[in-house]
C-alpha atoms as a PDB file:
ATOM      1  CA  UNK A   1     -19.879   2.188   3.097  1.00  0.00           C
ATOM      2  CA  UNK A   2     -21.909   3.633   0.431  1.00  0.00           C
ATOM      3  CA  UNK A   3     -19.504   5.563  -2.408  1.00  0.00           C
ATOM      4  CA  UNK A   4     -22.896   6.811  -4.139  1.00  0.00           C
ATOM      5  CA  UNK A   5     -26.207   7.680  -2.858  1.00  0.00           C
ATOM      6  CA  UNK A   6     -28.926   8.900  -4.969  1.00  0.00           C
ATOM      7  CA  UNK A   7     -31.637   9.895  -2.766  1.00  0.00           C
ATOM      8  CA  UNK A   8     -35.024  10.572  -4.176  1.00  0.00           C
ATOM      9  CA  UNK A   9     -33.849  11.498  -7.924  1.00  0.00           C
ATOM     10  CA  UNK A  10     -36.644  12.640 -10.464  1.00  0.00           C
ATOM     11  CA  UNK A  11     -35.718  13.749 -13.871  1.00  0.00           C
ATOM     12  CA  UNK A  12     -38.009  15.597 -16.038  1.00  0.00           C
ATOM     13  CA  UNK A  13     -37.013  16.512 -19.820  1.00  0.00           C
ATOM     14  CA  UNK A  14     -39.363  19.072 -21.147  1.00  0.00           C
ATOM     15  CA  UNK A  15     -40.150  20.842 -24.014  1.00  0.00           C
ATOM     16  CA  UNK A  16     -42.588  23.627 -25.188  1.00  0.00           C
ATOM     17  CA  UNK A  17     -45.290  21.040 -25.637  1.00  0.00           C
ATOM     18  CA  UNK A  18     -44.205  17.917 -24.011  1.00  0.00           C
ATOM     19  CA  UNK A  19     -42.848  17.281 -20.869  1.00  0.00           C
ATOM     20  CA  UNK A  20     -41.182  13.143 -20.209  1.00  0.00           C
ATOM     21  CA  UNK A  21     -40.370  11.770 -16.623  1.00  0.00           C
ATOM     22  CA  UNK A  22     -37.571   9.942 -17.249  1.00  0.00           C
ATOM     23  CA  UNK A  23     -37.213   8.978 -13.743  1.00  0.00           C
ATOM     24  CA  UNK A  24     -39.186   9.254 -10.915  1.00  0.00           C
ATOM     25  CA  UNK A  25     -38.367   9.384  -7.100  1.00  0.00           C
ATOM     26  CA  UNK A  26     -35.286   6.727  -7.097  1.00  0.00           C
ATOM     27  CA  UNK A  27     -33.417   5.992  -4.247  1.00  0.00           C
ATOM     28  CA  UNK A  28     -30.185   3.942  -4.883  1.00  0.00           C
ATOM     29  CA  UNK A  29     -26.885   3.072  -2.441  1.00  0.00           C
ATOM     30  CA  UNK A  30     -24.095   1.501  -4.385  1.00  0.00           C
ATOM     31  CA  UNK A  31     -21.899   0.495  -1.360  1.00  0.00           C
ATOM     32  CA  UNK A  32     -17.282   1.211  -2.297  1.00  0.00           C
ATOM     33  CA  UNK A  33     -16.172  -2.373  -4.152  1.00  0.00           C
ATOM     34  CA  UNK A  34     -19.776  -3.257  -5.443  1.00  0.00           C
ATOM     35  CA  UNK A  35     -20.315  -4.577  -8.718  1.00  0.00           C
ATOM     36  CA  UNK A  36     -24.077  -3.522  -9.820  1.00  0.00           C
ATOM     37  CA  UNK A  37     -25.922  -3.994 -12.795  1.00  0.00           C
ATOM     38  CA  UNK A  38     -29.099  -2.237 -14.025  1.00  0.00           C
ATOM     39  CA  UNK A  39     -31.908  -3.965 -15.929  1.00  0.00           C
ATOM     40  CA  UNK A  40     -34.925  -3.009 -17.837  1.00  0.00           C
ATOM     41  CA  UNK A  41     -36.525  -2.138 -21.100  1.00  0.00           C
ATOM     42  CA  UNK A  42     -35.238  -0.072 -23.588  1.00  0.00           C
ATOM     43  CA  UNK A  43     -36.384   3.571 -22.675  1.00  0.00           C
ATOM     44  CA  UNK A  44     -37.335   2.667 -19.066  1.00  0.00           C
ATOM     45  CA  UNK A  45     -34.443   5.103 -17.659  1.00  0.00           C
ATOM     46  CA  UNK A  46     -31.274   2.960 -16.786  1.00  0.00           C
ATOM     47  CA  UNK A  47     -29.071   5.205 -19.079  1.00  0.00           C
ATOM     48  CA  UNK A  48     -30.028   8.445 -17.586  1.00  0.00           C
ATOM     49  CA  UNK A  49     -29.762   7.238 -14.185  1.00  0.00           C
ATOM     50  CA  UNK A  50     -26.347   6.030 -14.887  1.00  0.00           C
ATOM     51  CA  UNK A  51     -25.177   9.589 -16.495  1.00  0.00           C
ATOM     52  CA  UNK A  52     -27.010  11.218 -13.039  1.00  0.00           C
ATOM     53  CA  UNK A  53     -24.763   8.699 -11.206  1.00  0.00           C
ATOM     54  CA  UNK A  54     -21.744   9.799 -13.133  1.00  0.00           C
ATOM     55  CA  UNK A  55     -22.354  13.735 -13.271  1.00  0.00           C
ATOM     56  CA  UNK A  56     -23.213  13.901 -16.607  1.00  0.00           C
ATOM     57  CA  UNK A  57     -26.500  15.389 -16.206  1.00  0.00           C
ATOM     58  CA  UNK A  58     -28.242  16.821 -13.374  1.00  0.00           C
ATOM     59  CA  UNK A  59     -31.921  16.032 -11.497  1.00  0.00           C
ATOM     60  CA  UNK A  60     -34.928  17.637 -12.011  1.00  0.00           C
ATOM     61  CA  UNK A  61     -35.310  17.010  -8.287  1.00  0.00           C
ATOM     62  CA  UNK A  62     -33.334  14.987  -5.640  1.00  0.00           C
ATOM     63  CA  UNK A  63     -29.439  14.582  -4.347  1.00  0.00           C
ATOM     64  CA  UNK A  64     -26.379  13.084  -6.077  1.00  0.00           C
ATOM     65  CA  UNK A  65     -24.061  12.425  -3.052  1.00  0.00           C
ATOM     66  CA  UNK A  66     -20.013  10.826  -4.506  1.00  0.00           C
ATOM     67  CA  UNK A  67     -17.716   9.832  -1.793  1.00  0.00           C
ATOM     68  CA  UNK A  68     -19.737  11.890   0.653  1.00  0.00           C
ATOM     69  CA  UNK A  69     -19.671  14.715  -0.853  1.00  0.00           C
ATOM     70  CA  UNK A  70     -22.932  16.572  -2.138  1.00  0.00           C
ATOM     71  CA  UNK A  71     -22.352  17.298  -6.031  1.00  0.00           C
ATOM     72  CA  UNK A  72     -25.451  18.624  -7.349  1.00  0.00           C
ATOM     73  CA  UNK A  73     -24.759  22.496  -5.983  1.00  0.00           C
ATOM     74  CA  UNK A  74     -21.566  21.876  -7.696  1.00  0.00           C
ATOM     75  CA  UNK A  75     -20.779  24.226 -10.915  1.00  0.00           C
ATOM     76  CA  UNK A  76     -19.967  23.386 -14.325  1.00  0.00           C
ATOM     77  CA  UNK A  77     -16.145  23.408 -13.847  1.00  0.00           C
ATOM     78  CA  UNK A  78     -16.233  22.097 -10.407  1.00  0.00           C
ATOM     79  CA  UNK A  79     -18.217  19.265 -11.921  1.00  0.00           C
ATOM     80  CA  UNK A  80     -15.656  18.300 -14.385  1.00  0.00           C
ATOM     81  CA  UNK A  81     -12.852  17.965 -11.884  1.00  0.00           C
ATOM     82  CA  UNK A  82     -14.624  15.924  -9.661  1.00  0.00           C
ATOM     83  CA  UNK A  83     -15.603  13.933 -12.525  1.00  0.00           C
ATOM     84  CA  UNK A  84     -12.107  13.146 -13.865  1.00  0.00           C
ATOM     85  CA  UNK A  85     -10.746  12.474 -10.562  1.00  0.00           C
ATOM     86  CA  UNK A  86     -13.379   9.715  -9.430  1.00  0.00           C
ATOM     87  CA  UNK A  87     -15.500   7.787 -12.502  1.00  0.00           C
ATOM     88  CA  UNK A  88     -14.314   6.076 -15.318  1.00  0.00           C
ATOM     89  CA  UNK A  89     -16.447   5.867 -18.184  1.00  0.00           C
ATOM     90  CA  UNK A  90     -16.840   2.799 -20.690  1.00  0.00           C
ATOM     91  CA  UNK A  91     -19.923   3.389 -23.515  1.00  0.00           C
ATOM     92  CA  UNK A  92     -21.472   0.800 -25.727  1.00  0.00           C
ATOM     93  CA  UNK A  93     -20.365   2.821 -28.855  1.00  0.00           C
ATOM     94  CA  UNK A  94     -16.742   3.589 -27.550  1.00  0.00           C
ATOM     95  CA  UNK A  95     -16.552   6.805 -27.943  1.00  0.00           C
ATOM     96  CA  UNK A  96     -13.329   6.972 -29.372  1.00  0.00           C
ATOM     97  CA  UNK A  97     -11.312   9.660 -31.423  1.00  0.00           C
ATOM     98  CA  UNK A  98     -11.176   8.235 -34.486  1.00  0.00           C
ATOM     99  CA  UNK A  99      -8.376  10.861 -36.160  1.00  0.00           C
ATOM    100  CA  UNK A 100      -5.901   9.839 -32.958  1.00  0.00           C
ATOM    101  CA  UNK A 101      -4.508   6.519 -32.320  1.00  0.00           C
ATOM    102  CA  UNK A 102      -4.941   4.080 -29.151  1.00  0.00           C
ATOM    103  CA  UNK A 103      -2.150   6.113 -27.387  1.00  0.00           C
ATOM    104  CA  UNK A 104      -3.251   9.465 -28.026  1.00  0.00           C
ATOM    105  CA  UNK A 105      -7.017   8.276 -27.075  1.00  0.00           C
ATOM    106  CA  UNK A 106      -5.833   6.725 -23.706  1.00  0.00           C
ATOM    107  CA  UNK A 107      -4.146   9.682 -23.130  1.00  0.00           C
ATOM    108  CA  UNK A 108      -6.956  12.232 -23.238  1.00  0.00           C
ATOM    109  CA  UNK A 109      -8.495  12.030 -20.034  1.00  0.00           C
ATOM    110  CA  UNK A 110      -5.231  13.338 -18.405  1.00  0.00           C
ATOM    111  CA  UNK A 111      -4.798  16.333 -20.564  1.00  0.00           C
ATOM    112  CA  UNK A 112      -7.368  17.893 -18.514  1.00  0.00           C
ATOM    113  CA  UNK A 113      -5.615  17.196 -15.004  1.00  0.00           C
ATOM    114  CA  UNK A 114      -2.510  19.218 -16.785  1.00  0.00           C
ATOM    115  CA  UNK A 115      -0.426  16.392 -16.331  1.00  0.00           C
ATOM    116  CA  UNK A 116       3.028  16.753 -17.830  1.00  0.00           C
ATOM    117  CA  UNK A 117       3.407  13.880 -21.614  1.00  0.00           C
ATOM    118  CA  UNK A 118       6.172  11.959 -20.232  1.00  0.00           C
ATOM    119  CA  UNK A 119       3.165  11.256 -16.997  1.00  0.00           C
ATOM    120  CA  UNK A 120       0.631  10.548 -19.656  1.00  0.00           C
ATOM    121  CA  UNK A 121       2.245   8.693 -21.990  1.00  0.00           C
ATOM    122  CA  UNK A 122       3.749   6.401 -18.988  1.00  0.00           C
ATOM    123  CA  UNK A 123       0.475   5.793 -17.496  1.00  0.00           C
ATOM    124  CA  UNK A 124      -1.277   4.981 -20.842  1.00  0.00           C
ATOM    125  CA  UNK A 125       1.698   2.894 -21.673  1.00  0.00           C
ATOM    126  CA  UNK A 126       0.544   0.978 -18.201  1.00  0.00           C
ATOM    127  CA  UNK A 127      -2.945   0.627 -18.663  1.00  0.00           C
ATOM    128  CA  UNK A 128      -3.030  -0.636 -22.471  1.00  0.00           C
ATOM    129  CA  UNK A 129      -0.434  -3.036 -21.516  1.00  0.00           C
ATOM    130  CA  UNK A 130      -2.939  -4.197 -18.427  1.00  0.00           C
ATOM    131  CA  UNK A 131      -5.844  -4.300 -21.328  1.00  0.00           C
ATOM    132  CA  UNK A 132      -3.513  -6.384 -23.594  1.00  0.00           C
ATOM    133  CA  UNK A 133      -3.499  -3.710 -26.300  1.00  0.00           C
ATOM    134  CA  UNK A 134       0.139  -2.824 -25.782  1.00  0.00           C
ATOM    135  CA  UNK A 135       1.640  -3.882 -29.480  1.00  0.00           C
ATOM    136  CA  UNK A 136      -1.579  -1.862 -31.245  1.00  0.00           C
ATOM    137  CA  UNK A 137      -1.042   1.430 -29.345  1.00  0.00           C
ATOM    138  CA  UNK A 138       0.314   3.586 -32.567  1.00  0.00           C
ATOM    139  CA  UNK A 139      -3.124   2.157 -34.311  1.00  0.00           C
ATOM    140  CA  UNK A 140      -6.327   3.903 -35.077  1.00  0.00           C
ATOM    141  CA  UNK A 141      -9.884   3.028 -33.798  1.00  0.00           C
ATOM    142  CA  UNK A 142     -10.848   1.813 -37.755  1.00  0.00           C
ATOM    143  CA  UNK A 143      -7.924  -0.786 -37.349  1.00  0.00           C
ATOM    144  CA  UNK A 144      -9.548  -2.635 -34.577  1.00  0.00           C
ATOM    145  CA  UNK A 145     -12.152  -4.748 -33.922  1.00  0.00           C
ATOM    146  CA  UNK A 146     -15.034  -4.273 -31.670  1.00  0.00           C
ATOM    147  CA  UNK A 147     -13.243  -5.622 -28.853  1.00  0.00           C
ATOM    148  CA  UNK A 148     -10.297  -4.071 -29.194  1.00  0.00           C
ATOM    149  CA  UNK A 149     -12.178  -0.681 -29.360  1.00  0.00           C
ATOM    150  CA  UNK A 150     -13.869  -1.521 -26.005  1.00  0.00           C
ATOM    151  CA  UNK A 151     -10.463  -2.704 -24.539  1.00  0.00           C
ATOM    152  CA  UNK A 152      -9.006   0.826 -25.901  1.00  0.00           C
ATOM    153  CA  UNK A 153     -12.372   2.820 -24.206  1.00  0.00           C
ATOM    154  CA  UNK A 154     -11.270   0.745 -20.489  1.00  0.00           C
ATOM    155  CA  UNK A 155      -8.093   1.687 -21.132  1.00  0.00           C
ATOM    156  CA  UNK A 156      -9.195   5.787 -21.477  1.00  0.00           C
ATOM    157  CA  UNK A 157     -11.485   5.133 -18.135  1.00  0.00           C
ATOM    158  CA  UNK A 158      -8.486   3.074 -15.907  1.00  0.00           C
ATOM    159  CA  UNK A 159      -6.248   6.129 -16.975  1.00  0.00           C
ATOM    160  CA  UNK A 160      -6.944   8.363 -14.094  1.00  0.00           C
ATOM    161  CA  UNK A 161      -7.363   5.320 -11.345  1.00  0.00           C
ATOM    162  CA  UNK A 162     -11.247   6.255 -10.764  1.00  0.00           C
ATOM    163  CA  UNK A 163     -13.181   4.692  -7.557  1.00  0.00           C
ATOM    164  CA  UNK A 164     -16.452   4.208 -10.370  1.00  0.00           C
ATOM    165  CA  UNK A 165     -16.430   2.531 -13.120  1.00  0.00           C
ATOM    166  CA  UNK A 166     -19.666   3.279 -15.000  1.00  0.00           C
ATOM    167  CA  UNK A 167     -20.336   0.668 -17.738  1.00  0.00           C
ATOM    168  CA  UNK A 168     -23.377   1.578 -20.349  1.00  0.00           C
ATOM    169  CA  UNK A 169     -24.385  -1.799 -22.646  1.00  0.00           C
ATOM    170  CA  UNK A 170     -20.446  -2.187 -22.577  1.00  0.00           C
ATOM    171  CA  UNK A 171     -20.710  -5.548 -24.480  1.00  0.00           C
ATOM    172  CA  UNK A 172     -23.304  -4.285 -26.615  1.00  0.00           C
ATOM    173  CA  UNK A 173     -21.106  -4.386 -29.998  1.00  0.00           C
ATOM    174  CA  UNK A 174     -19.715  -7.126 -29.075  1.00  0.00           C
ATOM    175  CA  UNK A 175     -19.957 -10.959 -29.902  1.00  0.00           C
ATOM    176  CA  UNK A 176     -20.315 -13.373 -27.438  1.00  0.00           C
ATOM    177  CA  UNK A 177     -15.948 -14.435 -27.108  1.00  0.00           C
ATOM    178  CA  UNK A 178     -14.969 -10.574 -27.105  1.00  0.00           C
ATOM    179  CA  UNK A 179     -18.148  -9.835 -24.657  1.00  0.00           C
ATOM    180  CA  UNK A 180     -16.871 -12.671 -22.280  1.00  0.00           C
ATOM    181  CA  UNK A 181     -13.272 -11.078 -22.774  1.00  0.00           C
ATOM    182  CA  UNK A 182     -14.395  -7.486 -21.689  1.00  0.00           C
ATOM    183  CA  UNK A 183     -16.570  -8.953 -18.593  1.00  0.00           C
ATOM    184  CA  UNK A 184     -13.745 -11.016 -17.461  1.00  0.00           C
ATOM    185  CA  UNK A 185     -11.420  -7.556 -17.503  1.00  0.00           C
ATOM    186  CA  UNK A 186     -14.212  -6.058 -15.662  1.00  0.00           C
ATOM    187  CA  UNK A 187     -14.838  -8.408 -12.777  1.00  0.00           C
ATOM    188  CA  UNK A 188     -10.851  -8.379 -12.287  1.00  0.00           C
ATOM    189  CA  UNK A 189     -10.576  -4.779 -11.879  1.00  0.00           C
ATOM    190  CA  UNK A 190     -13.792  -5.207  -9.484  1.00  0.00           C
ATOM    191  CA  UNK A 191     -11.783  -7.379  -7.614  1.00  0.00           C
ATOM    192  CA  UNK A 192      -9.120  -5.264  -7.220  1.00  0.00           C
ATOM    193  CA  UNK A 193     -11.495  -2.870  -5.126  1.00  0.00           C
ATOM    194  CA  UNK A 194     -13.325  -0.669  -7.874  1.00  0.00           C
ATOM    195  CA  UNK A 195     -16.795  -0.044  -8.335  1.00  0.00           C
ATOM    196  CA  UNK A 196     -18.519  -1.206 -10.900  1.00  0.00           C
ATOM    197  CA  UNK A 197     -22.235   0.047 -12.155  1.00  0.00           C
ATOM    198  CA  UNK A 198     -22.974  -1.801 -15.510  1.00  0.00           C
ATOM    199  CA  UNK A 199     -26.096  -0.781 -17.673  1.00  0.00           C
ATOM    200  CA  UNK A 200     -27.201  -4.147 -19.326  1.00  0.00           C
ATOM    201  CA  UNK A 201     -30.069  -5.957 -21.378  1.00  0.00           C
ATOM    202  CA  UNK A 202     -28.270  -9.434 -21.039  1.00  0.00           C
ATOM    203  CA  UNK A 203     -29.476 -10.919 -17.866  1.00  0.00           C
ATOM    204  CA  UNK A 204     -27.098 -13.803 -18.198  1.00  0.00           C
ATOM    205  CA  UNK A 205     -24.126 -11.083 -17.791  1.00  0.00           C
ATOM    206  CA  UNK A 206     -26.175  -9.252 -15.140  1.00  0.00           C
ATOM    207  CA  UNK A 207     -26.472 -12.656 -12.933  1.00  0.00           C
ATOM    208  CA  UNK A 208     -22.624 -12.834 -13.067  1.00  0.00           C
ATOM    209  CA  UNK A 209     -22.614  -9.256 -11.126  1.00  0.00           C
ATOM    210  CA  UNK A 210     -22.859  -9.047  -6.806  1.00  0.00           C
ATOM    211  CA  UNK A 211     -26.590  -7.139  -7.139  1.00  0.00           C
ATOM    212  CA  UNK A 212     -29.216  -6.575  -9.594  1.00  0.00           C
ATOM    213  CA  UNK A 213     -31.847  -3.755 -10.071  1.00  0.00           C
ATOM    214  CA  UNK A 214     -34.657  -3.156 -12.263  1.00  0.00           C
ATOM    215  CA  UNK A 215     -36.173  -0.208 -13.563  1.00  0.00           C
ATOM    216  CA  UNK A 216     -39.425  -0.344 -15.691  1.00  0.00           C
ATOM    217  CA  UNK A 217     -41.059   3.881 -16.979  1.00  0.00           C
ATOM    218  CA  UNK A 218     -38.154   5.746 -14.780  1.00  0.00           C
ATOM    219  CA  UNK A 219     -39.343   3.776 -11.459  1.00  0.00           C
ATOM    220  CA  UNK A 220     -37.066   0.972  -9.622  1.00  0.00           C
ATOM    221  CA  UNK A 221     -39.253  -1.872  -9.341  1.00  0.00           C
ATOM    222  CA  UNK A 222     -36.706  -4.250  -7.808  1.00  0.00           C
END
């Protein structure tokens, strides 16, 4: 069963004098449990087709379809919810708070689903403790390594149980021990039934995953 369809997505960023296809008539199925990765050369689209994937931006043309259910006629606040109930995201530069600590980061994704701070802190309590961060939660982002920011930036996606994970260069940073350390936490939690879409340049990594695709100037080519 497919938990995301992208049916014949273009996405055109223009300006006054310039106008970029970014992508251009892409048809994807990522079928509920399936760990994906998505390949190609800098520039060549993966990143926008991941943040079309996970609502973050919308197509010039084409439909975004999550859990069957048509998003793109969705508005702005509509958007959001559906957003925070069903994808996790985990970015290359972890896009972490750096003024709050591990806690207070974890916790953020729940503030907007009004749940009550005895909820959050309980369930970010849970999910640092499943990421191994559990004695650095009263810590700030500039106390931790690379890896331990990426384990803190799973921890902030996990928070709200999402069906999608959507993974952008999410070893990136990283060297090669902490990279194996954050793929290994990856393909668990793809075990336990999530789905995983990984943007990646390291083909090594992206052999490890259930299906590869490859995008070269916006098109898929495989």
């Amino acid at each position: 069963m497919a938990i995301i369809s992208l049916e014949n997505i273009t996405k055109i960023y223009r300006t006054k004098e310039v106008e970029t296809v970014a992508l251009e008539n892409v048809n994807l199925e990522v079928q509920q449990g399936e760990f994906l990765s998505i390949m190609g050369p800098s520039g060549c689209g993966k990143s926008t087709l991941l943040n079309i994937a996970g609502l973050l931006d919308q197509p010039t043309e084409g439909r975004v379809i999550l859990d069957d259910i048509e998003t793109v006629a969705m508005r702005n606040g509509e958007l959001a919810r559906f957003r925070n109930r069903m994808l996790g995201f985990v970015f290359q530069s972890f896009h972490l708070v750096r003024s709050l600590n591990v806690l207070d980061n974890v916790e953020l994704p729940l503030l907007y689903r009004k749940s009550t701070a005895s909820e959050r802190r309980r369930r970010a309590v849970e999910v640092l403790t499943r990421v191994g961060l559990s004695h650095r939660m009263k810590h700030f982002p500039s106390q931790l390594s690379g890896g331990q920011c990426q384990r803190v930036a799973i921890a902030r996606a996990l928070i709200g149980a999402p069906k999608i994970i959507l993974a952008d260069e999410p070893t990136g940073n990283l060297d090669s021990h902490m990279s194996q350390e954050i793929m290994d936490l990856l393909f668990d939690l793809n075990k336990e039934g999530t789905t995983i879409i990984m943007v990646t340049h390291d083909e090594r990594l992206a052999q490890r995953t259930q299906r590869v695709i490859r995008f070269f100037d916006g098109r898929r080519i495989q």
